[in-house]
C-alpha atoms as a PDB file:
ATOM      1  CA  UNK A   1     -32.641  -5.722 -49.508  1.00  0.00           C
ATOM      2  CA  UNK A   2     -36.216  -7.615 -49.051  1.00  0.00           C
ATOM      3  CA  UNK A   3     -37.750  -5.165 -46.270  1.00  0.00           C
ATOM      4  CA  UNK A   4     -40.297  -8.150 -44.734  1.00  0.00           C
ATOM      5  CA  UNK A   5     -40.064  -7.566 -41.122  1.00  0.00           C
ATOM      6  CA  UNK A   6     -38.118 -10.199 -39.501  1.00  0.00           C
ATOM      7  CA  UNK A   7     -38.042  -9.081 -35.783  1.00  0.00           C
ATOM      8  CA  UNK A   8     -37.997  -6.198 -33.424  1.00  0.00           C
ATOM      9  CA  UNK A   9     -34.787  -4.978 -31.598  1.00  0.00           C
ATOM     10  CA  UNK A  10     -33.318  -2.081 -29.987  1.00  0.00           C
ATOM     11  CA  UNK A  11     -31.750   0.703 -31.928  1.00  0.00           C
ATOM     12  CA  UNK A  12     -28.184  -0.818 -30.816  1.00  0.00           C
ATOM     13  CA  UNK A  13     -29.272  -4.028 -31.554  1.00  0.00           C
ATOM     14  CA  UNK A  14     -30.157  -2.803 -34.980  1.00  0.00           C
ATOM     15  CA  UNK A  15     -26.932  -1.255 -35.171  1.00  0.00           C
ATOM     16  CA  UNK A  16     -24.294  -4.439 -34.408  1.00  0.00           C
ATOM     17  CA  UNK A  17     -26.423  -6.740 -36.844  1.00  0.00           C
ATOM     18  CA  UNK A  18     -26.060  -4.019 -39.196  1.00  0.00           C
ATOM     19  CA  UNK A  19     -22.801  -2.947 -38.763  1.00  0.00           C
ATOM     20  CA  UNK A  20     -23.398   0.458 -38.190  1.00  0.00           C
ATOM     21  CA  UNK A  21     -23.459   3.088 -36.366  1.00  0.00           C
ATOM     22  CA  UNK A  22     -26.446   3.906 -33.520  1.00  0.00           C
ATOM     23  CA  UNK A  23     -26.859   6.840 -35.548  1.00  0.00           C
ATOM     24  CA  UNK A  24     -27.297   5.948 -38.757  1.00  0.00           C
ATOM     25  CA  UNK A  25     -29.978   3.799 -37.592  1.00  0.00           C
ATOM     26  CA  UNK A  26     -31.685   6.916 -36.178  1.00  0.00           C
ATOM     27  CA  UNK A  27     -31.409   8.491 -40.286  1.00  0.00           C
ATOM     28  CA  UNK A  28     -32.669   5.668 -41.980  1.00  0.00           C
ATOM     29  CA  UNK A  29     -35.461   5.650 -39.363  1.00  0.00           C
ATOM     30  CA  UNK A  30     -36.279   9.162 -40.348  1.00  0.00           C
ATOM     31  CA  UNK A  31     -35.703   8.486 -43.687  1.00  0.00           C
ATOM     32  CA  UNK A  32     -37.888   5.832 -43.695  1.00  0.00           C
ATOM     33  CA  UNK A  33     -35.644   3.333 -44.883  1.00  0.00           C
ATOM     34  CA  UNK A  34     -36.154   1.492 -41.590  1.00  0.00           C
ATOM     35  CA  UNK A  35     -39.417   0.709 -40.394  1.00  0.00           C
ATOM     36  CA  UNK A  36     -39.611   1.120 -36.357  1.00  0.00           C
ATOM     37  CA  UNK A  37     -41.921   1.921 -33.981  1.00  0.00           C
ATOM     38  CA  UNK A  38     -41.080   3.894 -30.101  1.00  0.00           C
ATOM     39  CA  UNK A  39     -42.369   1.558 -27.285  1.00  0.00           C
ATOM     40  CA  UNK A  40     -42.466   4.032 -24.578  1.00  0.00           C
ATOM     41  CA  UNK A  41     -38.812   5.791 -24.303  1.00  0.00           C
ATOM     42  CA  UNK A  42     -37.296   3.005 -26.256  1.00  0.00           C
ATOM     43  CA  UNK A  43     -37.664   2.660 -30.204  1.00  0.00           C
ATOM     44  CA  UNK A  44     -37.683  -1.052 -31.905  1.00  0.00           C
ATOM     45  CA  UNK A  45     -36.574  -1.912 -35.347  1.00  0.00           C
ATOM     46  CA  UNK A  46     -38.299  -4.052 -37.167  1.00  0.00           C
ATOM     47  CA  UNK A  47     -35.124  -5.611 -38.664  1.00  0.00           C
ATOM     48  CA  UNK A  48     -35.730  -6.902 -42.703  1.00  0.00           C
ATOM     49  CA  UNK A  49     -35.172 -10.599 -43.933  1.00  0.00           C
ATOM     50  CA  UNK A  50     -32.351 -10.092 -45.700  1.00  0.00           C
ATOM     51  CA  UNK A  51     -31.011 -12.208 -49.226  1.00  0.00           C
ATOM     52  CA  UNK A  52     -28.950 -14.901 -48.738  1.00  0.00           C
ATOM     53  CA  UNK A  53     -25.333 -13.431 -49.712  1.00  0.00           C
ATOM     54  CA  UNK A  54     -26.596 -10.564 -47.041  1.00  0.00           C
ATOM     55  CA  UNK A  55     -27.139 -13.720 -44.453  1.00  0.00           C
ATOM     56  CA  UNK A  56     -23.909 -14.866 -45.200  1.00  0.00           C
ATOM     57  CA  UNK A  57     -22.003 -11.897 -45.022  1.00  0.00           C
ATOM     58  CA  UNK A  58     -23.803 -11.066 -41.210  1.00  0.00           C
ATOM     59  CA  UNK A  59     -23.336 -14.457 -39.843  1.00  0.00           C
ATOM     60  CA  UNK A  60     -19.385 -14.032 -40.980  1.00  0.00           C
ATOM     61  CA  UNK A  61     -19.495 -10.463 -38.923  1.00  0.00           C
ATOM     62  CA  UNK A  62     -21.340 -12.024 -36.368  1.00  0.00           C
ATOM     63  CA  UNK A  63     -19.177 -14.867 -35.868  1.00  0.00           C
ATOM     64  CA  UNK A  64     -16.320 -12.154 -35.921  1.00  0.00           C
ATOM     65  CA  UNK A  65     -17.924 -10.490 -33.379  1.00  0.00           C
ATOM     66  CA  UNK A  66     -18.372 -13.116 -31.229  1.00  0.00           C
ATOM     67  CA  UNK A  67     -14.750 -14.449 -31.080  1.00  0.00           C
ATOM     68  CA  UNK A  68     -13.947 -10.632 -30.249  1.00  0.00           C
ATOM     69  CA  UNK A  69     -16.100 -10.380 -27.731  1.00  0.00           C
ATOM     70  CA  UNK A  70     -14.558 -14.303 -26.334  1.00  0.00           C
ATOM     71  CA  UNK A  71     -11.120 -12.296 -26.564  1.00  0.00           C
ATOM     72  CA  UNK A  72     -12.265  -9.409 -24.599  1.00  0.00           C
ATOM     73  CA  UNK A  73     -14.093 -11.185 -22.060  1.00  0.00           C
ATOM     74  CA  UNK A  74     -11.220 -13.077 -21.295  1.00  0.00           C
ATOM     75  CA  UNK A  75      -8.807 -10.228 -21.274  1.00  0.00           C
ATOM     76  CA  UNK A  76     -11.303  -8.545 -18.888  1.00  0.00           C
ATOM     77  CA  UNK A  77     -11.162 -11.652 -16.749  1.00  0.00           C
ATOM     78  CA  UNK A  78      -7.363 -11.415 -16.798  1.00  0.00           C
ATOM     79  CA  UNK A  79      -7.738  -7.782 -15.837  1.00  0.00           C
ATOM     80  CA  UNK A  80     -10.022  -8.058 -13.069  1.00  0.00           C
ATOM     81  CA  UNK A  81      -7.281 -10.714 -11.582  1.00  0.00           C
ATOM     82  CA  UNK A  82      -4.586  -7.978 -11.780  1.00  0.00           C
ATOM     83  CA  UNK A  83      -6.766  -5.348 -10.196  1.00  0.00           C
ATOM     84  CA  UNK A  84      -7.516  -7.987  -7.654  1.00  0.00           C
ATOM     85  CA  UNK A  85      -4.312  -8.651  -7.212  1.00  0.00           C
ATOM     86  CA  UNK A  86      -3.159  -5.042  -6.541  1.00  0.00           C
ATOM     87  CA  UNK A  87      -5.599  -4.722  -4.445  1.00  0.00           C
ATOM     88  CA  UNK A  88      -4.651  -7.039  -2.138  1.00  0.00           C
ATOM     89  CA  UNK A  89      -1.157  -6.208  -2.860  1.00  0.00           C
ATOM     90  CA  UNK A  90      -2.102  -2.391  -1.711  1.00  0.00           C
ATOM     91  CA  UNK A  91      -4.188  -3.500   0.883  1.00  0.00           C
ATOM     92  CA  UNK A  92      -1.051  -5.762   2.318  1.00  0.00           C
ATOM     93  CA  UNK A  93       1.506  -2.740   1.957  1.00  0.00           C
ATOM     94  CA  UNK A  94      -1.442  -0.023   3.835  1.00  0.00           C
ATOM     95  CA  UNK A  95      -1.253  -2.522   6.725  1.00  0.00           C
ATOM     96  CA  UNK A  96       2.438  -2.542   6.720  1.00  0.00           C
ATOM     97  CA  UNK A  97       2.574   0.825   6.454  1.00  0.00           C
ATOM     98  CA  UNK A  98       0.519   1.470   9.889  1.00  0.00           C
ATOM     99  CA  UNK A  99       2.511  -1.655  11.460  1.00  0.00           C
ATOM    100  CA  UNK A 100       5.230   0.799  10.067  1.00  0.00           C
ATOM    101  CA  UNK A 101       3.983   3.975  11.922  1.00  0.00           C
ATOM    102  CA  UNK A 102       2.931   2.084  15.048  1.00  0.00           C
ATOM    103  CA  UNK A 103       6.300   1.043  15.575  1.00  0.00           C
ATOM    104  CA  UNK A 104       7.859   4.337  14.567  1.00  0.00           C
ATOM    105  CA  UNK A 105       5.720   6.327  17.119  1.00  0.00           C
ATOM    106  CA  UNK A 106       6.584   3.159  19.953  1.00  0.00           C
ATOM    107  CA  UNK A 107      10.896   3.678  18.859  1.00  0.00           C
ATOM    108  CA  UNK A 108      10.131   7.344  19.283  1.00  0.00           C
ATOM    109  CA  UNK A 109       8.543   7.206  22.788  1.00  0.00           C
ATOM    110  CA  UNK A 110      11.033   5.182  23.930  1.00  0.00           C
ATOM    111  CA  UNK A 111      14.016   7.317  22.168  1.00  0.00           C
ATOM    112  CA  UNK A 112      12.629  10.513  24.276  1.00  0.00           C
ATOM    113  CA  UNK A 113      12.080   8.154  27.455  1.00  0.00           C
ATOM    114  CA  UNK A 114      16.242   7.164  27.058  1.00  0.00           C
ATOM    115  CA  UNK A 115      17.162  10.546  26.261  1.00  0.00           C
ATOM    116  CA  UNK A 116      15.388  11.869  29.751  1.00  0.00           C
ATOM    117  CA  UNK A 117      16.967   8.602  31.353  1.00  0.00           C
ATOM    118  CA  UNK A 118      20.406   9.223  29.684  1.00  0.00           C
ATOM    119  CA  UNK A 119      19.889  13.303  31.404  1.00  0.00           C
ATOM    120  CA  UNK A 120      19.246  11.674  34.341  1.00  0.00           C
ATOM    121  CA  UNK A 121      22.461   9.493  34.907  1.00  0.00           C
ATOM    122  CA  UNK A 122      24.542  12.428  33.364  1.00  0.00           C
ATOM    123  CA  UNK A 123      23.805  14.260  36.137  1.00  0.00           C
ATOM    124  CA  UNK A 124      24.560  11.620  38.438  1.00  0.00           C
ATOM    125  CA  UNK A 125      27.748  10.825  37.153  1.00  0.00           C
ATOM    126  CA  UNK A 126      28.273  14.442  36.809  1.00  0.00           C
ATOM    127  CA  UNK A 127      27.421  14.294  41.083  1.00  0.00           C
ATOM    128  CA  UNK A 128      29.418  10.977  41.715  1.00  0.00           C
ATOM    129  CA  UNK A 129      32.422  12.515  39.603  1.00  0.00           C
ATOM    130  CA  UNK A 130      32.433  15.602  42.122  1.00  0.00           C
ATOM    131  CA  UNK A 131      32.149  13.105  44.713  1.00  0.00           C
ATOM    132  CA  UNK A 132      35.117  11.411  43.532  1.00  0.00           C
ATOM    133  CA  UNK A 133      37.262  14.164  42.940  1.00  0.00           C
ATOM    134  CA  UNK A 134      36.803  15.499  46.271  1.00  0.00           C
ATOM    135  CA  UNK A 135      37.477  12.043  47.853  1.00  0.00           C
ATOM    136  CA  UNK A 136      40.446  11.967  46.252  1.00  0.00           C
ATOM    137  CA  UNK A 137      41.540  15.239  47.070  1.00  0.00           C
ATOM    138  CA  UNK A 138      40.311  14.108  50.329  1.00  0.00           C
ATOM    139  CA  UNK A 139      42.375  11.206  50.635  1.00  0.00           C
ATOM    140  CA  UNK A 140      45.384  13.165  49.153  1.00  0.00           C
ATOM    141  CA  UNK A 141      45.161  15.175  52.006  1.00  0.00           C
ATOM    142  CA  UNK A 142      45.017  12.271  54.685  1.00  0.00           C
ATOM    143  CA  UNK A 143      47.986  10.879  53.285  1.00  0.00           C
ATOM    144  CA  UNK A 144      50.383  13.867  53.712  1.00  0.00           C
ATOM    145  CA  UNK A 145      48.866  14.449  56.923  1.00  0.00           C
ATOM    146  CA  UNK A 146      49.187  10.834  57.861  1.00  0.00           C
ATOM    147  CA  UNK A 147      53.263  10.914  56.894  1.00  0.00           C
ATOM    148  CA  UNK A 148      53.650  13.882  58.758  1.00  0.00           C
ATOM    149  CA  UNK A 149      52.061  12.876  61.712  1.00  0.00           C
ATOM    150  CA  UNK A 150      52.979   9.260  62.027  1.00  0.00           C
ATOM    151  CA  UNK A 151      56.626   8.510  62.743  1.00  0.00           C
ATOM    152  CA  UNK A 152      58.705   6.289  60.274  1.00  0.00           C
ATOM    153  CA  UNK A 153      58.573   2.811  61.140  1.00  0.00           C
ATOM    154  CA  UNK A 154      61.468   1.040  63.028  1.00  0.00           C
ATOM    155  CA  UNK A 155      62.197  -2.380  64.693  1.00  0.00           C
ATOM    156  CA  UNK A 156      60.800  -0.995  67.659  1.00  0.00           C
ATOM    157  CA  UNK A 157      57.383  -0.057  66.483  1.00  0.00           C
ATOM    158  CA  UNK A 158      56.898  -3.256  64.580  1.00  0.00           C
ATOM    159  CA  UNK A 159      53.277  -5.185  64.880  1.00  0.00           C
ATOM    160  CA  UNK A 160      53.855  -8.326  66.978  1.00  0.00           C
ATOM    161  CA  UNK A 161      52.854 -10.532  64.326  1.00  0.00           C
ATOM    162  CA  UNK A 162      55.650  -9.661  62.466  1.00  0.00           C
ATOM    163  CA  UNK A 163      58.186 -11.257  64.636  1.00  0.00           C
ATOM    164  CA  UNK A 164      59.574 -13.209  62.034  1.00  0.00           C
ATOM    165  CA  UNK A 165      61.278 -10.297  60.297  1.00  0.00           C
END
């Protein structure tokens, strides 16, 4: 390789033109097979000119690199839709879920309030039932007293306004 300084990068940057990894940037650094220098916290590269078959062979990779990073930009696109759309979709079902709840908690307020209504009216059927049966036993009572005490009915004690019988 022809080691005339082309340009400074970043040790990462140094890495994806090179094809390597961060690391082996940071040996050949310390092996001095890189030239660099630390600007602050950060080191820079001074990245070589490199022969032409070397050009050729990094534009290919970088070309490579590039359509990879089309196909995962797009993929990330497509998966920051789907999150989106389960988002939404979550968000949508949470909100049914307290409509859900609400009306749960409303059905069981009202179940209790029928119950103590329904407890209510047994007991007053439960009263009017009493009621009843003693009427009737009532009633039962008139009636034998009423054919005991009341004399059968004959063409003498006939109403007037059945004269034509």
């Amino acid at each position: 390789m022809n080691t005339t300084p082309d340009r400074l990068v970043t040790l990462d940057q140094a890495a994806a033109v090179l094809g390597v990894s961060r690391r082996t940037i940071e040996r050949r650094l310390a092996k001095s097979e890189l030239n660099g220098k630390r600007d602050g916290k950060t080191w820079l590269v001074e990245l070589p000119k490199l022969l032409p078959a070397e050009n050729d062979t990094l534009r290919a990779r970088v070309v490579e690199l590039s359509d990879k990073v089309g196909q995962l930009t797009a993929e990330r696109e497509q998966l920051s839709r789907s999150l989106s759309e389960a988002q939404d979709e979550r968000h949508r079902l949470r909100e049914q879920l307290i409509q859900v709840t609400n009306e749960r908690e409303e059905l069981s307020q009202q179940a209790r309030r029928l119950d103590s209504e329904a407890a209510v009216l047994r007991a007053q059927l439960e009263a009017v039932t009493g009621e009843r049966d003693y009427l009737r036993q009532a009633h039962a009572a008139s009636l034998t007293l009423s054919t005991r005490l009341l004399p059968e009915r004959t063409e003498s004690n006939r109403p007037w306004w059945r004269v034509w019988r």
